[in-house]
N, C-alpha and C. Protein backbone atom coordinates (compact mmCIF):
# COMPACT_ATOMS: atom_id res chain seq x y z
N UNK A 1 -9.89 -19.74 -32.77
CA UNK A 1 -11.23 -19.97 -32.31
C UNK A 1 -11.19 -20.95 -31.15
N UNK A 2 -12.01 -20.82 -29.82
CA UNK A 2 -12.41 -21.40 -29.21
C UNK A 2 -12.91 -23.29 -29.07
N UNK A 3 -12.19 -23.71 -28.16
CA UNK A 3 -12.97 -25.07 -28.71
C UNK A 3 -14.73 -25.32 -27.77
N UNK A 4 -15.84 -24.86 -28.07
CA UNK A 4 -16.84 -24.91 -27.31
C UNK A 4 -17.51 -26.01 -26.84
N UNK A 5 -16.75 -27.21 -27.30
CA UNK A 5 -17.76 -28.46 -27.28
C UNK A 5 -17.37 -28.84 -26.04
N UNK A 6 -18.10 -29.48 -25.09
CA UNK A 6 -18.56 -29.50 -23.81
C UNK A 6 -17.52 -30.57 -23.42
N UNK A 7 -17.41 -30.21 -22.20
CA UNK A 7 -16.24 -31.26 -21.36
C UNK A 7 -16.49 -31.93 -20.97
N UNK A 8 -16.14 -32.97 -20.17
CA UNK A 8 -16.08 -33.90 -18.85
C UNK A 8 -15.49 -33.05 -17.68
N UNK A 9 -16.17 -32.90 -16.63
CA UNK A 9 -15.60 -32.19 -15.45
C UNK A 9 -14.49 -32.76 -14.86
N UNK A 10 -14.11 -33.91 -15.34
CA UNK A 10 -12.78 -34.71 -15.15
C UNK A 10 -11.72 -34.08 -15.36
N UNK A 11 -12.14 -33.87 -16.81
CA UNK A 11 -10.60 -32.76 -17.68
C UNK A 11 -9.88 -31.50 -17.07
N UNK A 12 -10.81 -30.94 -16.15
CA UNK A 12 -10.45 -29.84 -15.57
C UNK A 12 -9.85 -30.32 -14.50
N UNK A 13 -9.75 -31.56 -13.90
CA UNK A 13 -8.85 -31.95 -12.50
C UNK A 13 -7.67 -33.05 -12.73
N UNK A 14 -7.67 -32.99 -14.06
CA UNK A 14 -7.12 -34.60 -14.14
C UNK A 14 -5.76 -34.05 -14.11
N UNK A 15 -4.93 -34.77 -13.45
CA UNK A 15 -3.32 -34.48 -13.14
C UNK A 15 -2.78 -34.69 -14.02
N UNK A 16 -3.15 -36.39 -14.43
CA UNK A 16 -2.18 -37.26 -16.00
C UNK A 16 -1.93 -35.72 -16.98
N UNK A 17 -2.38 -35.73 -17.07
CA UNK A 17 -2.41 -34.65 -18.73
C UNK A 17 -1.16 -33.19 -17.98
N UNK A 18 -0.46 -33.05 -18.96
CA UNK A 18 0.78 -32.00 -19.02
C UNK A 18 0.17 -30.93 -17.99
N UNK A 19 -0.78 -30.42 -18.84
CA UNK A 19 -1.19 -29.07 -17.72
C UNK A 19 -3.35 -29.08 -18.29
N UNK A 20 -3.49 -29.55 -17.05
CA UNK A 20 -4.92 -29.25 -16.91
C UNK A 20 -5.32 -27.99 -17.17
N UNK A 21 -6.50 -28.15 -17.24
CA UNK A 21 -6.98 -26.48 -17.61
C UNK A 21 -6.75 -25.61 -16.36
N UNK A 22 -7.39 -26.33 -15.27
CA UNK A 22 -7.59 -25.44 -13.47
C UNK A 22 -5.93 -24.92 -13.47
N UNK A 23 -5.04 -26.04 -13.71
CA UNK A 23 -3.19 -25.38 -13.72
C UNK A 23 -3.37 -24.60 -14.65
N UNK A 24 -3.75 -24.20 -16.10
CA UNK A 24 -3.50 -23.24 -16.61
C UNK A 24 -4.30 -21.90 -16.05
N UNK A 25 -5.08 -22.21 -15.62
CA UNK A 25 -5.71 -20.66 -15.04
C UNK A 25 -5.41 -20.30 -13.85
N UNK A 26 -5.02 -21.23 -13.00
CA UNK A 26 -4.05 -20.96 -11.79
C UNK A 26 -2.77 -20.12 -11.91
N UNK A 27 -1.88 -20.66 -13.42
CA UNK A 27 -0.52 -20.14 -13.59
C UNK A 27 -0.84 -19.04 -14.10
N UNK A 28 -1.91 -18.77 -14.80
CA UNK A 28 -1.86 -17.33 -15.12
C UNK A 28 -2.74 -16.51 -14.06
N UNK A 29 -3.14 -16.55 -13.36
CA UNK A 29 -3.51 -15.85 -11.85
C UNK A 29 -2.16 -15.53 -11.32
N UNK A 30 -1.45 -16.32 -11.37
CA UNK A 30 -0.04 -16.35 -10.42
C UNK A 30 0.89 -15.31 -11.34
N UNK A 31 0.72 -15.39 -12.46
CA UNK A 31 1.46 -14.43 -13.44
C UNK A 31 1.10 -12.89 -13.26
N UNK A 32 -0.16 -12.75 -13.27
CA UNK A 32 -0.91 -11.85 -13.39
C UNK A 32 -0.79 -11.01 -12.13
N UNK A 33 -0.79 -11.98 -10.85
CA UNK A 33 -0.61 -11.29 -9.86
C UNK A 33 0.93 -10.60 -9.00
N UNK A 34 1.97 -11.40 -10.01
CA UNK A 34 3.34 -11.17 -9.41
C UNK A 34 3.21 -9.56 -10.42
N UNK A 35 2.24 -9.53 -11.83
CA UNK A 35 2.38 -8.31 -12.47
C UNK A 35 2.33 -7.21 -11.91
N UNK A 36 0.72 -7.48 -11.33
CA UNK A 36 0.16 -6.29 -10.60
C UNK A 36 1.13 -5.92 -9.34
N UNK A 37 1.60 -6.87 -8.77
CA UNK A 37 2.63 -6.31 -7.58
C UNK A 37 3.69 -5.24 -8.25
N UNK A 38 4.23 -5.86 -9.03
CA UNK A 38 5.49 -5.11 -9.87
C UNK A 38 4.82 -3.68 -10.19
N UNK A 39 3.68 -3.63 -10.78
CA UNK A 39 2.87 -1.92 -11.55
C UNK A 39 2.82 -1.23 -10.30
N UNK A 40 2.18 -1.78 -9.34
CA UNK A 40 1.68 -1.31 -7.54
C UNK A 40 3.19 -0.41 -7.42
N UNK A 41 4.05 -1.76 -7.23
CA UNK A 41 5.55 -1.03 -6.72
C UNK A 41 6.01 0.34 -7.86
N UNK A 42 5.71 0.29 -9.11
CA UNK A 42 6.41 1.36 -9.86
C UNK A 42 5.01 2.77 -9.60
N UNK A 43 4.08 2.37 -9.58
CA UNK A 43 2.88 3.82 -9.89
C UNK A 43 2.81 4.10 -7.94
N UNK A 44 2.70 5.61 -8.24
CA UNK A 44 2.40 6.26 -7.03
C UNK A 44 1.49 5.42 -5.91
N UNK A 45 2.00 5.69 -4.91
CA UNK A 45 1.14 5.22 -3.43
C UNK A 45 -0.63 5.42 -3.76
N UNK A 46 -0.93 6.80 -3.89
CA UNK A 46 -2.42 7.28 -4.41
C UNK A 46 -3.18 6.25 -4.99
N UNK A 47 -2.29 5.83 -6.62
CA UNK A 47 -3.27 5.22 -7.05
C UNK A 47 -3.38 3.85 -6.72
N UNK A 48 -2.60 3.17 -6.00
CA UNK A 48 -2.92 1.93 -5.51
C UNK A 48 -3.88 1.19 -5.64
N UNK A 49 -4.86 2.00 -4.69
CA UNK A 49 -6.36 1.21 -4.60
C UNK A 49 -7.38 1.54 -6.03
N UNK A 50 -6.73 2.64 -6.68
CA UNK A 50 -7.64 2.67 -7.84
C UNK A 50 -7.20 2.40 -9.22
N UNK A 51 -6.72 0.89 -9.11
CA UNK A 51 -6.19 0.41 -10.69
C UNK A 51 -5.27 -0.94 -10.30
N UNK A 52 -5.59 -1.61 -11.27
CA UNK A 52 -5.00 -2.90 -11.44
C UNK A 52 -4.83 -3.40 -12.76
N UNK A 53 -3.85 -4.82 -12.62
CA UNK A 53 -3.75 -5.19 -13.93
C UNK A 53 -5.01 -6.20 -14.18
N UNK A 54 -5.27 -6.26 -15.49
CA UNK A 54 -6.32 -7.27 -15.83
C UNK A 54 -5.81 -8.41 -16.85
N UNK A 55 -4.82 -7.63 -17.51
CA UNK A 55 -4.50 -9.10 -18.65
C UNK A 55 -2.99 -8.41 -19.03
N UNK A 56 -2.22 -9.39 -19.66
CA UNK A 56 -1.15 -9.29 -20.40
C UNK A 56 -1.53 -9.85 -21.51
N UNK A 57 -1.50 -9.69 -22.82
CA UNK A 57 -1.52 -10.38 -23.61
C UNK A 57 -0.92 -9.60 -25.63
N UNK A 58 0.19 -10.51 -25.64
CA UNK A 58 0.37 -9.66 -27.02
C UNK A 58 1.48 -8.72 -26.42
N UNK A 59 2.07 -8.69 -25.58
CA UNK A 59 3.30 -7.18 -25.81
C UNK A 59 2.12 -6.34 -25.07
N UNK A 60 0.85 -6.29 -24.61
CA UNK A 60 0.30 -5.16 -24.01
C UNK A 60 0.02 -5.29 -23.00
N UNK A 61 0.36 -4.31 -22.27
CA UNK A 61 -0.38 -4.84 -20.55
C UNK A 61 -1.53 -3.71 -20.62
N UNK A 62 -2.78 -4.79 -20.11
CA UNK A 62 -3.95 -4.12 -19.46
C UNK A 62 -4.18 -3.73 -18.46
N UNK A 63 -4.81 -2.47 -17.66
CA UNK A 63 -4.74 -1.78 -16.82
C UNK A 63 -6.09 -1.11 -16.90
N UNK A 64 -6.73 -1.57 -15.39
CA UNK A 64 -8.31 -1.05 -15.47
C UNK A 64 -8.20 -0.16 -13.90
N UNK A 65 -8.83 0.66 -14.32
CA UNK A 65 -8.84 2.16 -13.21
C UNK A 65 -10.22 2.32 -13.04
N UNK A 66 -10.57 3.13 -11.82
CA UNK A 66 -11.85 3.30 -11.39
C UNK A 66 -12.63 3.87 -12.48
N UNK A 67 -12.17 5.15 -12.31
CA UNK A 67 -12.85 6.08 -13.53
C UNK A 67 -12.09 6.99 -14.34
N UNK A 68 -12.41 8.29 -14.90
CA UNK A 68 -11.95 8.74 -16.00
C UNK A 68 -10.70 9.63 -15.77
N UNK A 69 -10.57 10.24 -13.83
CA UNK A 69 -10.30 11.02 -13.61
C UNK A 69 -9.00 10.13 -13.08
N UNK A 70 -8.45 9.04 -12.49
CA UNK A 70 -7.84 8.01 -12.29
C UNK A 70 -7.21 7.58 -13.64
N UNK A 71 -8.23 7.53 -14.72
CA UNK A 71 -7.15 7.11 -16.07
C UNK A 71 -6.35 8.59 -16.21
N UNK A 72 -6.53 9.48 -16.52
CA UNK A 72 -5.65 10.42 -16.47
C UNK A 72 -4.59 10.45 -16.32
N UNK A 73 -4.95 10.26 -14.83
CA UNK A 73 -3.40 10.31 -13.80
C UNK A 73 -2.79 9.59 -14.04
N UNK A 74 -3.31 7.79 -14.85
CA UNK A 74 -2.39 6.58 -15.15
C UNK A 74 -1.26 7.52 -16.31
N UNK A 75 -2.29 7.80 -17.15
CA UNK A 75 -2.18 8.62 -18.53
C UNK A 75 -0.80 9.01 -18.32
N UNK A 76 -0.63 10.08 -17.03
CA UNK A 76 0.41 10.75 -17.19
C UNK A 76 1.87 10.02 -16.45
N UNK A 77 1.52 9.28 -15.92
CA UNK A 77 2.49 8.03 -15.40
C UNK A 77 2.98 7.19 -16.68
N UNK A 78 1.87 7.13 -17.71
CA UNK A 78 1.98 5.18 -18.54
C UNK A 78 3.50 5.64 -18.93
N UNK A 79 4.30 6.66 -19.48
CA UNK A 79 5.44 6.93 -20.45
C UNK A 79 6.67 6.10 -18.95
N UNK A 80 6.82 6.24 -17.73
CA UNK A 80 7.87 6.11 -16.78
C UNK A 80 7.15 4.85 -16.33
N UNK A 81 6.03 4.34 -16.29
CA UNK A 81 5.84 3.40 -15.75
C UNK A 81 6.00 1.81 -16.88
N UNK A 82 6.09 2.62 -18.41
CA UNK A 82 6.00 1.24 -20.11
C UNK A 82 8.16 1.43 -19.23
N UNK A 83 8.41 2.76 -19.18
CA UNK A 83 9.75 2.18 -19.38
C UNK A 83 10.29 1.64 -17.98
N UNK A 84 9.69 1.64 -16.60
CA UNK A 84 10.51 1.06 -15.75
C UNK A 84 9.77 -0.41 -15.42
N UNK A 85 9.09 -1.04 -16.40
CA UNK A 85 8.34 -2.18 -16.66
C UNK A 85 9.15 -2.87 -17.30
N UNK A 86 9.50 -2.40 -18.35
CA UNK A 86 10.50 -2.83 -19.66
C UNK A 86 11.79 -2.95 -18.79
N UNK A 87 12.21 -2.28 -18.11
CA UNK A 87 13.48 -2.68 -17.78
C UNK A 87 13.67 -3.62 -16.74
N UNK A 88 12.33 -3.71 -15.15
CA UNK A 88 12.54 -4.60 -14.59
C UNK A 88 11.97 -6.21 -15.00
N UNK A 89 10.85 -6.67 -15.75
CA UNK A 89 10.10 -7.39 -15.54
C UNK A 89 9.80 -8.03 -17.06
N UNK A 90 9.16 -6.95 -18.02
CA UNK A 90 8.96 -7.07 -18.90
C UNK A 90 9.53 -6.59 -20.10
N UNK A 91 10.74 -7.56 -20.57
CA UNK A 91 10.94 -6.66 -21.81
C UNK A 91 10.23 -6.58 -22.96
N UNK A 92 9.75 -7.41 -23.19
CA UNK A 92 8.63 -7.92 -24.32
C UNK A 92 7.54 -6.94 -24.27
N UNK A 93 6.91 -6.19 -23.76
CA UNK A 93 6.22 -5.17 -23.15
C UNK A 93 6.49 -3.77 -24.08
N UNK A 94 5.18 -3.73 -24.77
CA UNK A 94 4.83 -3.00 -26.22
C UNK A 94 4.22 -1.46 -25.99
N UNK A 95 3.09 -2.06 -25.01
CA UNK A 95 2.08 -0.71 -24.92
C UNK A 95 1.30 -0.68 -23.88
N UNK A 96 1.03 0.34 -22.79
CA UNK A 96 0.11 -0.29 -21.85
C UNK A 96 -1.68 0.37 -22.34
N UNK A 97 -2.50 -0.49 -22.13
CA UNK A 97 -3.60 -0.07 -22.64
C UNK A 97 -4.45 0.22 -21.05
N UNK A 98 -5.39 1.57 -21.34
CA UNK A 98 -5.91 1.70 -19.60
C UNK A 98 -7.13 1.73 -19.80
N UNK A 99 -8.14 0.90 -19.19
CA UNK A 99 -9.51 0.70 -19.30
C UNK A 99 -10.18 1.24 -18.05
N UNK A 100 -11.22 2.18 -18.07
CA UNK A 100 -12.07 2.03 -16.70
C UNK A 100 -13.20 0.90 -16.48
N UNK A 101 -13.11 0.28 -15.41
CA UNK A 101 -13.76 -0.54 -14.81
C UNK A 101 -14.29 0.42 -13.46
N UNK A 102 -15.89 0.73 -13.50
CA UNK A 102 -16.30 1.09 -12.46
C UNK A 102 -16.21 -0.14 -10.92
N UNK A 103 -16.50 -0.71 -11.51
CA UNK A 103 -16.16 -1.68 -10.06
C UNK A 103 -15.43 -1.76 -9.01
N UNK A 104 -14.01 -1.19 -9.38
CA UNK A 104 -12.91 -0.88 -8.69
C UNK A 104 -13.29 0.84 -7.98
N UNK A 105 -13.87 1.26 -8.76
CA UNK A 105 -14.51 2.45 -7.76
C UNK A 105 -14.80 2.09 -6.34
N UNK A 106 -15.69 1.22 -6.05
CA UNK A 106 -16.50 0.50 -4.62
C UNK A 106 -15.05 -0.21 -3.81
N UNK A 107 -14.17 -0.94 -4.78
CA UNK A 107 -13.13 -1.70 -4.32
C UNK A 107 -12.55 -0.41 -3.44
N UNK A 108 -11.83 0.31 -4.17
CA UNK A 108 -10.81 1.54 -4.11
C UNK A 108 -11.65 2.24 -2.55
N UNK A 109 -12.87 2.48 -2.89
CA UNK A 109 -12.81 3.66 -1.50
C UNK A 109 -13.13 2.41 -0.59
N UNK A 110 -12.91 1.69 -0.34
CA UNK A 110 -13.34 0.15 0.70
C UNK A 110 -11.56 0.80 1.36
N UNK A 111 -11.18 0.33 0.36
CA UNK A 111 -9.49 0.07 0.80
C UNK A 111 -8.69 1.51 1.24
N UNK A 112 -9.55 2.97 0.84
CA UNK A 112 -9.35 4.03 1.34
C UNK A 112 -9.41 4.12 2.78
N UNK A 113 -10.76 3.97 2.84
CA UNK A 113 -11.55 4.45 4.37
C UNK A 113 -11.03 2.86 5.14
N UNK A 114 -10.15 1.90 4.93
CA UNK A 114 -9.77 1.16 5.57
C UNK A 114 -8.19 1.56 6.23
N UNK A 115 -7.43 2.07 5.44
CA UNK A 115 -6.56 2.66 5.31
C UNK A 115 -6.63 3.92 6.14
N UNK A 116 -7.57 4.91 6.49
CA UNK A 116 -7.51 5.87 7.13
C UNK A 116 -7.90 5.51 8.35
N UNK A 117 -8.95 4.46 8.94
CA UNK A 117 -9.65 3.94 9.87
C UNK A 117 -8.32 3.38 10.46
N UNK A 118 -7.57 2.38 9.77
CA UNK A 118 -6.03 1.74 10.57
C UNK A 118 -5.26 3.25 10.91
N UNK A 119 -4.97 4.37 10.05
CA UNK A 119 -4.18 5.14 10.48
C UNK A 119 -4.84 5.97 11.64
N UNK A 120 -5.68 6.19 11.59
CA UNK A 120 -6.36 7.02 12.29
C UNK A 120 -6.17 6.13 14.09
N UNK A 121 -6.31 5.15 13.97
CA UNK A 121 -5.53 4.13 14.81
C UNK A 121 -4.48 4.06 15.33
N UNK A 122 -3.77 4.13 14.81
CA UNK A 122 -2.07 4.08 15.05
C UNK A 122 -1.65 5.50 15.32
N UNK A 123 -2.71 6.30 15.24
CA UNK A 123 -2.05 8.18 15.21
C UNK A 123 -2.00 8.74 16.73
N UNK A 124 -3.04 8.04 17.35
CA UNK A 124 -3.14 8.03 18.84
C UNK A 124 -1.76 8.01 19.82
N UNK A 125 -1.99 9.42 20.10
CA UNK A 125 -0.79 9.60 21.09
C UNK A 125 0.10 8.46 21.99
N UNK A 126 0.78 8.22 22.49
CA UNK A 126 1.65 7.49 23.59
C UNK A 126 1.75 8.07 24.46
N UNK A 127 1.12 7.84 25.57
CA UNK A 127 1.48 8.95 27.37
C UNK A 127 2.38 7.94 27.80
N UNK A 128 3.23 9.14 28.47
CA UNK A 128 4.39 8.83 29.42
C UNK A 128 4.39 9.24 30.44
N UNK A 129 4.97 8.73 31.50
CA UNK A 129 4.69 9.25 32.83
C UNK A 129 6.04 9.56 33.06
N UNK A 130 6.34 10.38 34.44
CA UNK A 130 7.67 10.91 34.46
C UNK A 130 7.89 10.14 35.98
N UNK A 131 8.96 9.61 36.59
CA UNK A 131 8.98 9.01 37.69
C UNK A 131 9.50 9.92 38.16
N UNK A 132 9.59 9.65 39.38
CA UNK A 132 9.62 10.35 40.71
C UNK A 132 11.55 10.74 40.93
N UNK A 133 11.94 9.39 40.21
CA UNK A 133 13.18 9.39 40.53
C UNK A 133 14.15 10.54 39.44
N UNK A 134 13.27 10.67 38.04
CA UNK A 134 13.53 11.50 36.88
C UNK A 134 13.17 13.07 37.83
N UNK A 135 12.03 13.25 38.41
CA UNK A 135 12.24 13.87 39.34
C UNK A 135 12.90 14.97 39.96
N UNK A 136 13.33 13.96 40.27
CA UNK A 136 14.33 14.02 41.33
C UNK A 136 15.67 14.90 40.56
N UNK A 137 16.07 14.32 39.98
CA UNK A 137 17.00 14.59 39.02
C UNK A 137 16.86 15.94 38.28
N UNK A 138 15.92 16.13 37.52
CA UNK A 138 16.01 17.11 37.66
C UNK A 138 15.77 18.51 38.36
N UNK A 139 15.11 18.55 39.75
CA UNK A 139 15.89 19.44 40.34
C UNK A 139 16.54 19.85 41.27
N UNK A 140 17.80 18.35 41.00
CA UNK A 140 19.08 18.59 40.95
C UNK A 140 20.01 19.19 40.41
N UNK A 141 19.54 19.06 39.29
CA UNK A 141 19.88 20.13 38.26
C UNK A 141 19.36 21.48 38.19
N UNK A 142 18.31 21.73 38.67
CA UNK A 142 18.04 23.27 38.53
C UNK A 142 17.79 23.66 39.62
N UNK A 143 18.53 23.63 40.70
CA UNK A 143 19.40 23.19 41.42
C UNK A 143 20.77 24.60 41.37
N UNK A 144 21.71 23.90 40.59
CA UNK A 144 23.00 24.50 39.67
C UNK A 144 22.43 25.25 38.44
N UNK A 145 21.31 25.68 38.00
CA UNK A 145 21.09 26.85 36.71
C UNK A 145 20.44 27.83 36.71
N UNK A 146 21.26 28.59 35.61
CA UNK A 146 20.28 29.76 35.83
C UNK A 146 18.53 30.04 36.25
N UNK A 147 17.99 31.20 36.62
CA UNK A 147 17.05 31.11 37.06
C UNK A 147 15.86 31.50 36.03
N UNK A 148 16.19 31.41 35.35
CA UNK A 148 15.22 31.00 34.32
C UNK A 148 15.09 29.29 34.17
N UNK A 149 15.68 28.96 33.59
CA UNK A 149 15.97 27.28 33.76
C UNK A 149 15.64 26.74 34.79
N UNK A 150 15.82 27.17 35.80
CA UNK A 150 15.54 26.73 37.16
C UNK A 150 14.15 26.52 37.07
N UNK A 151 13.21 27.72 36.72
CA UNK A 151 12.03 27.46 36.99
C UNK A 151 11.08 26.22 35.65
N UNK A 152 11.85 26.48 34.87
CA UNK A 152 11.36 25.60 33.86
C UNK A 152 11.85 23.84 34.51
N UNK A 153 12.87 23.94 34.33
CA UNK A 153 12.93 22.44 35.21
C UNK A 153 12.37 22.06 36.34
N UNK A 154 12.26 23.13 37.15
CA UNK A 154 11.41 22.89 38.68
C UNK A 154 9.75 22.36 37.56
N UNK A 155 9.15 23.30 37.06
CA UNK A 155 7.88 23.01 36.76
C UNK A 155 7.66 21.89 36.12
N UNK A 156 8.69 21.17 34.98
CA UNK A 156 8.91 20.18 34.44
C UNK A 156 8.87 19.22 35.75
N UNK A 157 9.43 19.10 36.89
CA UNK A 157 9.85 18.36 37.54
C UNK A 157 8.46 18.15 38.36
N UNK A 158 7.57 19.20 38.79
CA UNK A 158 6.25 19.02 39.04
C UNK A 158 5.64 18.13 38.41
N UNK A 159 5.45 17.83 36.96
CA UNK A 159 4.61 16.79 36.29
C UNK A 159 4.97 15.15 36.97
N UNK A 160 5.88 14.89 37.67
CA UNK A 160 6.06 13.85 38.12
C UNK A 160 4.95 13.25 38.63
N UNK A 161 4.43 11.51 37.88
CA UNK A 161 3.48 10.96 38.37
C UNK A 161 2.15 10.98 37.36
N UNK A 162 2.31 12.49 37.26
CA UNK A 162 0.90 12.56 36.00
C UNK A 162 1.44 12.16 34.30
N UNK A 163 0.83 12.02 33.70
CA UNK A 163 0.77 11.53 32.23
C UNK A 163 1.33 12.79 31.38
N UNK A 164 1.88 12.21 30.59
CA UNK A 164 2.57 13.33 29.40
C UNK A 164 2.43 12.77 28.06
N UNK A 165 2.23 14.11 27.54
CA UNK A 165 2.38 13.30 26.03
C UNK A 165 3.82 12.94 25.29
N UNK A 166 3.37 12.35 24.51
CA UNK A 166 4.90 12.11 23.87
C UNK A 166 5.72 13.10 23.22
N UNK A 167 5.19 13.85 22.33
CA UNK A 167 5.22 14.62 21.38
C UNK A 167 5.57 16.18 22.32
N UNK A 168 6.29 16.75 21.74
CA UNK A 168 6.84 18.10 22.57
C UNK A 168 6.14 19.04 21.63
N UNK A 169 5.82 20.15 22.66
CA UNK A 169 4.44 21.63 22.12
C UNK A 169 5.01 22.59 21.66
């Protein structure tokens, strides 16, 4: 049972004492969160944004997912994810229990459409330009080749100056 009888707001900062309360809920934030890194690293990329840990306690780790369709998928992970838990992190580690928490719904597609908005970012072509002196070069080379080649390098060799994409068609 709980001790409910009311504190001094002192108690919660006071250093003297072994471990204040604010250090005990700090160390288990810090616990909790080296957890969730470890589950992140073993469960698929997908579910990332839709599930986290919420508690350890007892041999069980807690695990709250958006919704029903997300526990599932934990569902069919929990058997590879209790045993590659057990072997890196937690041996003591009994059972994982999976709760939905709608909340993480709103979290999850935040961190989706953030995630596609950065990629969608970074997907943007790279133009290259071709110098004059590349050019040059090649047709020098077609130049000496067959005439098929010839004309493909000559026309290649036309783009000199204008923009190219990176990516070959």
């Amino acid at each position: 049972m709980r001790d409910s009888r009311p504190q001094s707001i002192e108690n919660f900062f006071d250093q003297a004492s072994e471990r204040s309360t604010l250090q005990q809920v700090q160390q288990r934030a810090i616990v909790l969160n080296k957890l969730n890194r470890a589950v992140q690293g073993v469960l698929p990329a997908q579910l990332h944004p839709w599930c986290r840990v919420a508690n350890f306690r007892q041999g069980i780790l807690v695990i709250e997912t958006a919704n029903a369709s997300w526990l599932m998928r934990l569902r069919y992970e929990q058997s590879s994810l209790l045993s590659a838990l057990r072997a890196q992190i937690l041996p003591s580690l009994t059972a994982i229990d999976i709760r939905i928490n709608p909340s993480l719904a709103s979290k999850g597609l935040k961190t989706v459409q953030e995630n596609s908005a950065q990629a969608a970012t970074e997907e943007k072509p790279v133009l290259r330009k071709m110098t004059e002196q590349s050019a040059e070069s090649l047709r020098a080379v077609a130049s000496n080749s067959p005439e098929k080649l010839k004309k493909i390098l000559e026309r290649l060799a036309s783009l000199a100056g204008e923009s190219t994409r990176s990516t070959s068609r």
